[in-house]
C-alpha atoms as a PDB file:
ATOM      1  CA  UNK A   1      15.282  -6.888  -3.872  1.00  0.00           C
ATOM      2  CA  UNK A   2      13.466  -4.752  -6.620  1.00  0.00           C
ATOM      3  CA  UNK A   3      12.173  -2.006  -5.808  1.00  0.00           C
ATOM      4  CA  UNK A   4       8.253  -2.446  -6.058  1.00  0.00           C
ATOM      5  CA  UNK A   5       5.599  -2.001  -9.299  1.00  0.00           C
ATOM      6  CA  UNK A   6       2.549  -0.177  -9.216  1.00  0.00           C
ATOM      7  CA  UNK A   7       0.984  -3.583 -10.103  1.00  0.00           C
ATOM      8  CA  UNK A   8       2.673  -5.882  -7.177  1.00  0.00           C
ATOM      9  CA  UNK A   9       0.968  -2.690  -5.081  1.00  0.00           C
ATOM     10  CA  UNK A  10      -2.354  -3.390  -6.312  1.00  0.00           C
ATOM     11  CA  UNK A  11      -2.030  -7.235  -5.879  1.00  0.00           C
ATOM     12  CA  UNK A  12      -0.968  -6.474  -1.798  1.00  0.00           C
ATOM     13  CA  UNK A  13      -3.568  -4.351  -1.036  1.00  0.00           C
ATOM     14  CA  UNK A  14      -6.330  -6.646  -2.632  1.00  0.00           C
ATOM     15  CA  UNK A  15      -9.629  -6.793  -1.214  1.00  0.00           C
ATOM     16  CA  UNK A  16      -9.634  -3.807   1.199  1.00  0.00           C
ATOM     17  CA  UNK A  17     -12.242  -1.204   1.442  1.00  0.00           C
ATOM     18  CA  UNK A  18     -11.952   2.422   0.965  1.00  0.00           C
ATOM     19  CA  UNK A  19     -11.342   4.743   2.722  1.00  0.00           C
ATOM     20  CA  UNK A  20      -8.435   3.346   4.330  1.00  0.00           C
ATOM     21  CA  UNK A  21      -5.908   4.285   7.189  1.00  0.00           C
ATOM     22  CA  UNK A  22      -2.598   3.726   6.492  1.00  0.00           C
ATOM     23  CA  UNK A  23      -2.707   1.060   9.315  1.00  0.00           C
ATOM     24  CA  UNK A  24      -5.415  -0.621   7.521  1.00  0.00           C
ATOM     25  CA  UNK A  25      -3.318  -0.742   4.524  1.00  0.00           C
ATOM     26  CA  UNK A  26      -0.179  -2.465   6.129  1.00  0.00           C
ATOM     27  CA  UNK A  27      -1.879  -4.948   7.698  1.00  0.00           C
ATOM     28  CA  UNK A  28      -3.803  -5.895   3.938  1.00  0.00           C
ATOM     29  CA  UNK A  29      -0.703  -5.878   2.623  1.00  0.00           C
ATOM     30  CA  UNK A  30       0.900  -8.242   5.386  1.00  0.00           C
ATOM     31  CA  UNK A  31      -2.366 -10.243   4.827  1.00  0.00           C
ATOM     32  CA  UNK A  32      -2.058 -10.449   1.041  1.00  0.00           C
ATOM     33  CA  UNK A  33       1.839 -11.432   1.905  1.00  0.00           C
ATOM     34  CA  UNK A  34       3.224  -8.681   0.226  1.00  0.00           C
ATOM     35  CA  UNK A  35       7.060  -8.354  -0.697  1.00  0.00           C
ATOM     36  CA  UNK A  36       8.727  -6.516   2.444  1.00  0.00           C
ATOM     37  CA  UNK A  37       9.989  -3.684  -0.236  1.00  0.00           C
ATOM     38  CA  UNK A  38       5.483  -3.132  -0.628  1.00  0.00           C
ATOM     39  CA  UNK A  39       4.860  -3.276   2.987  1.00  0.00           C
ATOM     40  CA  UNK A  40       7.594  -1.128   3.884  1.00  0.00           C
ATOM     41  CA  UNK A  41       6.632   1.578   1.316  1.00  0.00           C
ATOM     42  CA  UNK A  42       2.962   1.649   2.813  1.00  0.00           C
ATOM     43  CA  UNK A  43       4.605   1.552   6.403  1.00  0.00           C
ATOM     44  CA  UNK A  44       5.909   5.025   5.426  1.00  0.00           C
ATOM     45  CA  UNK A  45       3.586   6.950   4.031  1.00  0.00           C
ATOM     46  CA  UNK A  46       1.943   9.933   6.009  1.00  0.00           C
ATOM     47  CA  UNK A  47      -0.189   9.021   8.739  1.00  0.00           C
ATOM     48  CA  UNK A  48      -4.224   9.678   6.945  1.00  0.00           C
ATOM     49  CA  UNK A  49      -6.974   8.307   5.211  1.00  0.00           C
ATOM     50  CA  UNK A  50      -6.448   6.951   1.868  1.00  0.00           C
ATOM     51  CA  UNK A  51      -9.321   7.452  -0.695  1.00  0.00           C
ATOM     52  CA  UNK A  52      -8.856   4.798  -3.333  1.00  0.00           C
ATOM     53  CA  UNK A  53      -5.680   2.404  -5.286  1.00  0.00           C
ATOM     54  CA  UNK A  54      -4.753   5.871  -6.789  1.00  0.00           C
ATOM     55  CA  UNK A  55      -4.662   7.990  -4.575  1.00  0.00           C
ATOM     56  CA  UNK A  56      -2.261   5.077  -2.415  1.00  0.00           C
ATOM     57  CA  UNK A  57       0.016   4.771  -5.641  1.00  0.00           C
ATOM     58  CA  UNK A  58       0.699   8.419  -6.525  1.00  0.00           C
ATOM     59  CA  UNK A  59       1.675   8.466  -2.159  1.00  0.00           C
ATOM     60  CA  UNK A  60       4.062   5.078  -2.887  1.00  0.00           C
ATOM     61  CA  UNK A  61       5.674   6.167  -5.886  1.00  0.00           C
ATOM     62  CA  UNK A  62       5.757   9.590  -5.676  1.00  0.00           C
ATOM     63  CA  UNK A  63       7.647   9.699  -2.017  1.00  0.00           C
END
């Protein structure tokens, strides 16, 4: 499995509205049918609200 772009991110969390709780963003992504390697990435990130795509990305690929 490769490990995820920030573009396939983008693409899973389509269509959700921010500010968003990292629950919120799992369940878009699960919704969107994001790769497991996406949803699993957004499954760990720190429990709090997300302000925007960017702000989700630098979280993702930053660890």
């Amino acid at each position: 499995m490769a490990d995820p772009n920030p573009i396939d991110l983008q693409k899973a969390l389509s269509g959700i509205n921010y500010p968003a709780e990292k629950s919120a963003l799992v369940e878009r992504a699960r919704q969107n049918k994001a790769d497991d390697a996406i949803v699993s990435r957004l499954d760990g990130l720190k429990e709090q609200s997300y302000d925007g795509p960017d702000q989700v990305q630098k979280a993702v690929f930053s660890g």
